[in-house]
Protein backbone atom coordinates (compact mmCIF):
# COMPACT_ATOMS: atom_id res chain seq x y z
CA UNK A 1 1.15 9.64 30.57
CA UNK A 2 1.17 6.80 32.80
CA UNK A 3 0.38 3.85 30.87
CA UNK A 4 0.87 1.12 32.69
CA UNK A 5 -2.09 1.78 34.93
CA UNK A 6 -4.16 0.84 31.80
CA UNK A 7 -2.39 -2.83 31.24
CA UNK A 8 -5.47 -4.53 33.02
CA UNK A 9 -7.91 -2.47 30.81
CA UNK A 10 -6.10 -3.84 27.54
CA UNK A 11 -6.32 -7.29 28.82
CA UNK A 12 -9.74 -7.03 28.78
CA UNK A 13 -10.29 -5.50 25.54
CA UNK A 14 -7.74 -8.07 23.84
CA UNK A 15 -9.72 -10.80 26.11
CA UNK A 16 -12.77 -9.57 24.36
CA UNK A 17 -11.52 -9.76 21.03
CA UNK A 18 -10.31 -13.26 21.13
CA UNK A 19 -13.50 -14.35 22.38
CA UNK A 20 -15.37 -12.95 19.57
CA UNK A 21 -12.71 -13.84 16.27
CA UNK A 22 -15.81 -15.84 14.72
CA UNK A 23 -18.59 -13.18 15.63
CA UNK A 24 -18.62 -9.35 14.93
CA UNK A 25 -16.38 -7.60 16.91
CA UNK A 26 -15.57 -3.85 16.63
CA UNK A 27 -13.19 -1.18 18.01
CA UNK A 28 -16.41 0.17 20.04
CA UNK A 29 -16.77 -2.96 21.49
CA UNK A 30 -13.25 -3.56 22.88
CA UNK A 31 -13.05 0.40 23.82
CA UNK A 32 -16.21 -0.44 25.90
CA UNK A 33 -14.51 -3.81 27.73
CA UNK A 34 -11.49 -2.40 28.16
CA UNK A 35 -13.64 0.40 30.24
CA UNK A 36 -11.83 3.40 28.39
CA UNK A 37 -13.14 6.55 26.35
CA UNK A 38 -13.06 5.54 22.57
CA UNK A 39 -9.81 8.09 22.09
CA UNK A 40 -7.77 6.97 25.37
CA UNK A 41 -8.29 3.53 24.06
CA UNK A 42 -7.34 3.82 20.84
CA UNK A 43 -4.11 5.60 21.91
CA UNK A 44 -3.32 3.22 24.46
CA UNK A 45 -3.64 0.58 22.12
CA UNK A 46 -1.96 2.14 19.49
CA UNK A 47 1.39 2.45 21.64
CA UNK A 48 1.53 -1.42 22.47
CA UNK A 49 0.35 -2.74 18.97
CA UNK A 50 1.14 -0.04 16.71
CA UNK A 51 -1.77 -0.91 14.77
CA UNK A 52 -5.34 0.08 14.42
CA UNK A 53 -7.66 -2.02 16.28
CA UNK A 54 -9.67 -3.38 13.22
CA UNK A 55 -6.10 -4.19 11.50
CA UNK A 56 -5.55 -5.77 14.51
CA UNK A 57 -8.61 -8.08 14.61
CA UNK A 58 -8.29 -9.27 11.38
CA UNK A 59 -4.64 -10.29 12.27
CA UNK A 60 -5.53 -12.55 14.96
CA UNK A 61 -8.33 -13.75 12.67
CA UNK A 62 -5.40 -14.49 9.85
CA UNK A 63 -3.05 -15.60 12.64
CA UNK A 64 -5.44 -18.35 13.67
CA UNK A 65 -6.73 -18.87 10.03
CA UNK A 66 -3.15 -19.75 9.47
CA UNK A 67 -2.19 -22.45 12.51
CA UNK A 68 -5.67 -24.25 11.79
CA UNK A 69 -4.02 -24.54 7.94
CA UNK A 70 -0.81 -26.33 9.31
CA UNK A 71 -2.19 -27.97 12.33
CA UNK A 72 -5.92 -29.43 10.75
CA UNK A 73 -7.06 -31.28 7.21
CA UNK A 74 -9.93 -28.85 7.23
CA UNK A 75 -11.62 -27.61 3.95
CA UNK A 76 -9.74 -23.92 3.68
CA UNK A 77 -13.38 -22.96 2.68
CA UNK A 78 -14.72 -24.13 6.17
CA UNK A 79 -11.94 -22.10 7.59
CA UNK A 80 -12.56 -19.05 5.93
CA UNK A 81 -16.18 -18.94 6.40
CA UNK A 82 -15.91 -19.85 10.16
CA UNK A 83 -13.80 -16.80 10.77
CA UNK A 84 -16.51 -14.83 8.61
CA UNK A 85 -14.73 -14.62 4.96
CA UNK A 86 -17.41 -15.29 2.57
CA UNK A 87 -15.51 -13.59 -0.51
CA UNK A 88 -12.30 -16.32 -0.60
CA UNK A 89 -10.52 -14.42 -3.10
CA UNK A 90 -10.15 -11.03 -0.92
CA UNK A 91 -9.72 -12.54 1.91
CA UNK A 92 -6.47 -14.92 -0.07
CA UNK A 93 -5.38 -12.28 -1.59
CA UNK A 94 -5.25 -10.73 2.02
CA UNK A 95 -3.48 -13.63 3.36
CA UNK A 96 -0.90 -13.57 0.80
CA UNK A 97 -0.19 -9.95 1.57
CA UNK A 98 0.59 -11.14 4.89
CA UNK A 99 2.30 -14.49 5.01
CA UNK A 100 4.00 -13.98 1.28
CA UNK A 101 2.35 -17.06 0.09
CA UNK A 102 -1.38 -18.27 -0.61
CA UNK A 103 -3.40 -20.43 1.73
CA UNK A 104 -2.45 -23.61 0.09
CA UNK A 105 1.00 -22.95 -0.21
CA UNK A 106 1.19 -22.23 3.18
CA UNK A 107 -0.42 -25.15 4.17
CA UNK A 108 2.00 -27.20 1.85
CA UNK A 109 4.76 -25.46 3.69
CA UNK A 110 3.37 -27.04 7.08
CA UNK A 111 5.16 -24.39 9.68
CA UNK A 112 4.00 -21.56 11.06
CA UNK A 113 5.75 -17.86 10.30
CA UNK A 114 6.32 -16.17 13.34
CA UNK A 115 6.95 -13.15 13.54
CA UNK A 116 4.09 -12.68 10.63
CA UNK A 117 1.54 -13.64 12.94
CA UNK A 118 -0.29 -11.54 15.34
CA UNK A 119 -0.07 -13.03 19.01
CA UNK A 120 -2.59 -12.42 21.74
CA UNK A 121 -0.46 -11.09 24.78
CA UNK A 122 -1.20 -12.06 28.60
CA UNK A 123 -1.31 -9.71 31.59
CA UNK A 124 2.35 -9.90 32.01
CA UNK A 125 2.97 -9.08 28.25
CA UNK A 126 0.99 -6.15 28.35
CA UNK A 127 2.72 -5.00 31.65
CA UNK A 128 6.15 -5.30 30.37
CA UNK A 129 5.62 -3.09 27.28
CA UNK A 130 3.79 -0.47 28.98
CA UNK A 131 5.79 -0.44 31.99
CA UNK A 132 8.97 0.67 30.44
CA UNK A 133 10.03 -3.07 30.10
CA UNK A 134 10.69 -2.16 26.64
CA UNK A 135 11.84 0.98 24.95
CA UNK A 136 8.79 1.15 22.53
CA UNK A 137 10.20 4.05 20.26
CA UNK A 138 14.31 3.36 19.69
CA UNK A 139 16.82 5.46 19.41
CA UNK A 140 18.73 5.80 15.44
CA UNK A 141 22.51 4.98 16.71
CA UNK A 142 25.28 5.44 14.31
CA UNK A 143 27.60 2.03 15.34
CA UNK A 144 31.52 1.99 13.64
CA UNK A 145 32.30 -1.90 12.83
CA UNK A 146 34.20 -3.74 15.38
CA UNK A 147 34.90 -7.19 16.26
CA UNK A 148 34.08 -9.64 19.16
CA UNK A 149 35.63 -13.04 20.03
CA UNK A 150 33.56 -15.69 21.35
CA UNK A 151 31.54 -19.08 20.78
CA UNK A 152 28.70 -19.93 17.87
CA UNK A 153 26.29 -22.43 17.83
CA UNK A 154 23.24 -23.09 16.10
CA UNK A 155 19.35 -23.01 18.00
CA UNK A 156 15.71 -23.58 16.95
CA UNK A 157 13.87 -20.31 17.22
CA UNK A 158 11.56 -22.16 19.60
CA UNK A 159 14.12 -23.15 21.70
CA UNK A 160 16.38 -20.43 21.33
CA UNK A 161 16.26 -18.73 25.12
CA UNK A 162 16.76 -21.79 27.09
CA UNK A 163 19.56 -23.04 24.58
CA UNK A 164 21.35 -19.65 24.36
CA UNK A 165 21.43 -19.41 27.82
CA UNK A 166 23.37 -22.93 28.22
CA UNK A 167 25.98 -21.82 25.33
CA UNK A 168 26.55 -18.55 27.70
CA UNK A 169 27.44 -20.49 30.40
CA UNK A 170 29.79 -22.62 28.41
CA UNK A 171 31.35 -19.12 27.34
CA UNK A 172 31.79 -18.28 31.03
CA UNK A 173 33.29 -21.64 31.71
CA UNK A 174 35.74 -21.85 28.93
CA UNK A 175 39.10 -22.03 27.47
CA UNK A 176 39.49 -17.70 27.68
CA UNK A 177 37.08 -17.87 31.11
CA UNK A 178 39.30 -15.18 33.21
CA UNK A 179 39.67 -13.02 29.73
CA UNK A 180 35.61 -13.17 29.35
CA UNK A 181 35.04 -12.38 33.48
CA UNK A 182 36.98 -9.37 32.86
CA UNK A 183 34.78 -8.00 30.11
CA UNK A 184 32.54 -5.28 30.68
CA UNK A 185 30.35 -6.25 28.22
CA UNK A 186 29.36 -9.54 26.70
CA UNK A 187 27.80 -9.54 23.12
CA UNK A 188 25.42 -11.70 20.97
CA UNK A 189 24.96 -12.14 17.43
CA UNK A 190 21.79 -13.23 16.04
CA UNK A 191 21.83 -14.18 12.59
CA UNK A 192 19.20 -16.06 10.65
CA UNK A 193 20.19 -19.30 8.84
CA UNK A 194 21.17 -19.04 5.29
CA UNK A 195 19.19 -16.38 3.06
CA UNK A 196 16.29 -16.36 5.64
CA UNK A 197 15.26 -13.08 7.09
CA UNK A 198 14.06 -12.45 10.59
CA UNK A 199 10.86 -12.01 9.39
CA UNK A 200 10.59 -15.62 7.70
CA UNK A 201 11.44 -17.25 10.85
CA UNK A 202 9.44 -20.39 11.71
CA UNK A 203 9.13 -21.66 15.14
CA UNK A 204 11.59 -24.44 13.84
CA UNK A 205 14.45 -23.00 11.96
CA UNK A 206 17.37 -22.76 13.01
CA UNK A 207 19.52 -19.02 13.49
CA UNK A 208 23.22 -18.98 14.45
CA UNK A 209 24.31 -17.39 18.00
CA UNK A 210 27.30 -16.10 18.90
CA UNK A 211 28.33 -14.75 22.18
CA UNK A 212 31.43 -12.71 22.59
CA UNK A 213 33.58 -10.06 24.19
CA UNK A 214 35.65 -7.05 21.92
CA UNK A 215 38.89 -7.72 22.38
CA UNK A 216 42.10 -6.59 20.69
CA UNK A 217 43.81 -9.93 20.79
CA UNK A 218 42.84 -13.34 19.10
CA UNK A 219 41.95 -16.12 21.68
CA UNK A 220 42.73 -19.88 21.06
CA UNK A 221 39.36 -22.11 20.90
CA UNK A 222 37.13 -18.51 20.02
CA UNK A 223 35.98 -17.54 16.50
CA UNK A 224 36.26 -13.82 15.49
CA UNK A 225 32.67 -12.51 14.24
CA UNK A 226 32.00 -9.13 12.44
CA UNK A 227 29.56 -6.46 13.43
CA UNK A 228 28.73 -4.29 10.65
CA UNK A 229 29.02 -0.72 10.53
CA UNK A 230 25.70 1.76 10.09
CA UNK A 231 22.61 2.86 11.61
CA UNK A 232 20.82 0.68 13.97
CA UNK A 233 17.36 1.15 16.31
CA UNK A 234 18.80 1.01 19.56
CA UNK A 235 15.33 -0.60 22.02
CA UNK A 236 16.62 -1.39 25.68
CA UNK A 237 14.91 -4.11 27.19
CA UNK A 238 14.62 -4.54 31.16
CA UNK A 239 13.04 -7.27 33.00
CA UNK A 240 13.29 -11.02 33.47
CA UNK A 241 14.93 -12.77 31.12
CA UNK A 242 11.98 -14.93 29.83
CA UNK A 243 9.78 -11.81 28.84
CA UNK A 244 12.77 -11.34 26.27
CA UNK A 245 10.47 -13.41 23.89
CA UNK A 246 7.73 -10.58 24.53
CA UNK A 247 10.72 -8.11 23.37
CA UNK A 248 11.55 -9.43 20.37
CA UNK A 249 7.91 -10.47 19.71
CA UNK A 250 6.88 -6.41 19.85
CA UNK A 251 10.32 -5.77 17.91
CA UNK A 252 10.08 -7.98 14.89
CA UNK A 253 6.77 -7.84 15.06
CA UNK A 254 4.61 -4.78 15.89
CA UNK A 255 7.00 -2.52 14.76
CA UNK A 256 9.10 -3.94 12.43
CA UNK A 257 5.76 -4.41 10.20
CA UNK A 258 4.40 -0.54 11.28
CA UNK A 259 8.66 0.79 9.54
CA UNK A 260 7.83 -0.40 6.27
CA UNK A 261 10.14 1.50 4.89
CA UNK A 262 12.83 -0.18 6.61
CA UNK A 263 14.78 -3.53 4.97
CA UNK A 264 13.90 -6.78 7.01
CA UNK A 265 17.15 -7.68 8.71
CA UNK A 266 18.86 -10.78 8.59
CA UNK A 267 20.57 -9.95 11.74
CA UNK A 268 20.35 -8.30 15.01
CA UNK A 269 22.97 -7.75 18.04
CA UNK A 270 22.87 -7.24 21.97
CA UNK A 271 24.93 -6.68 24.64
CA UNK A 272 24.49 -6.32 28.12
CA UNK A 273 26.23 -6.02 31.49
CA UNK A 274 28.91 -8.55 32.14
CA UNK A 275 27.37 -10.60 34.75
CA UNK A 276 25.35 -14.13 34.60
CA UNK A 277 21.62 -13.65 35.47
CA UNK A 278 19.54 -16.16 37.39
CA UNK A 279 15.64 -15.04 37.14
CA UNK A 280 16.54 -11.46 37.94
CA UNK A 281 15.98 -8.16 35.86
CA UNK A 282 18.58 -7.74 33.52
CA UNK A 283 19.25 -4.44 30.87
CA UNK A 284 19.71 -5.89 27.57
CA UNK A 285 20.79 -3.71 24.86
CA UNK A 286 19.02 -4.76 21.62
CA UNK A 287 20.53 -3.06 17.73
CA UNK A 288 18.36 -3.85 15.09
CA UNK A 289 19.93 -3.02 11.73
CA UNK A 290 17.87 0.02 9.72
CA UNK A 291 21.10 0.45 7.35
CA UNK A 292 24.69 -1.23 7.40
CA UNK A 293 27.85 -1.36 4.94
């Protein structure tokens, strides 16, 4: 099935759903903006969300509820009530089901939780995931342990492209630069700070990147960093490097929250082609952990 040819069809239906957060809005409704039969629709929308429309909706509606908690000194009763919650104690007990916390903690907390929101995706969003710009269904990969040598810093979340992209050209440019240029592969280690898990990220905290190169030999000026051995979802991202966010948005959050079987990692890996990009498409390798030693 070709889906990309439906990407402008689910920007209308997720156009029409934002529009109508504080007013009724149903899954016949955005079936009929997006212009599709109720079943193409719904399957469509089902591959890029992996959710059901009306689980969905109320996301965005919690997402929002949520940001107006951290961002305004309105009543939480006005908020709820706005967005059409008239019973407070479903719709908190809903919210804490989703964010781990109540409304007032969260708003005590003051930051928003990522990857436990639901984010509206533009045109381009909705292109790259149903264009192959993502592998939407990974592979189970059985990975031995290994090694890789290379440099760590810490990043904000929010900032974490632009600033991971400047410590990669440091690692080019350093001390082991012709050992790294022969590589065929360069590696990155994602880990979140502390205890955290992925899935507690704020848009402010702070995870620890390493980039590195496997390598049988120890390098002056490069810290060795473990990758643990297991079973990993192998997803292969290809496109620009700034609709990685989109990746890792669909990742850690539309399908990390559809496997709930699965543990929420504290750590993910990539690795990719030896070569330094500059705005063109790149084939990232992305190993989420489902169960490591």
């Amino acid at each position: 099935m070709d889906y990309l040819k439906y990407s402008k069809n689910i920007k209308k239906a997720v156009d029409y759903i934002e529009k109508n957060l504080k007013n009724e809005v149903t899954y016949a409704g955005a079936a009929k903006a997006a212009g599709m039969s109720k079943d193409n629709f719904w399957r469509v929308f089902k591959k890029i969300f992996k959710d059901t429309v009306t689980n969905y909706i109320r996301g965005r509606r919690m997402t929002l509820i949520a940001r107006r908690l951290v961002r305004t000194k309105d009543p939480i009763s006005r908020i709820f009530t706005e967005y059409g919650y008239e019973s407070h104690e479903a719709i908190t007990r809903a919210f804490k089901r989703r964010f781990k916390m109540t409304p007032v903690e969260y708003r005590r907390k003051g930051e928003d939780l990522y990857f436990l929101e639901v984010h509206k995706l533009k045109g381009g969003d909705i292109k790259h995931l149903l264009g192959d710009g993502l592998t939407l269904e990974p592979r189970k990969v059985k990975i031995k342990r290994f090694g890789i040598y290379g440099v760590t810093g810490m990043v904000l979340y929010k900032n974490a492209l632009p600033d991971s992209i400047k410590m990669l050209k440091g690692f080019f440019s350093g001390r082991a630069r012709k050992k790294v240029l022969s590589a065929d592969k360069i590696y990155a280690l994602v880990r979140a700070d502390g205890r955290r898990k992925i899935s507690d990220f704020f848009e402010t905290s702070r995870i620890e990147v390493t980039y590195g190169i496997k390598s049988g030999e120890k390098f002056n000026g490069l810290k060795r960093k473990n990758i643990p051995g297991g079973v990993y979802a192998h997803f292969l991202h290809k496109g620009k490097p700034d609709l990685l966010n989109t990746s890792y948005d669909y990742i850690f959050g539309n399908w990390l929250r559809a496997k709930k079987k699965f543990k929420d990692p504290r750590f993910f890996f990539e690795s990719a082609e030896n070569r330094m990009h500059s705005g063109n498409s790149i084939n990232v390798n992305i190993f989420v952990p489902l169960n490591t030693a």
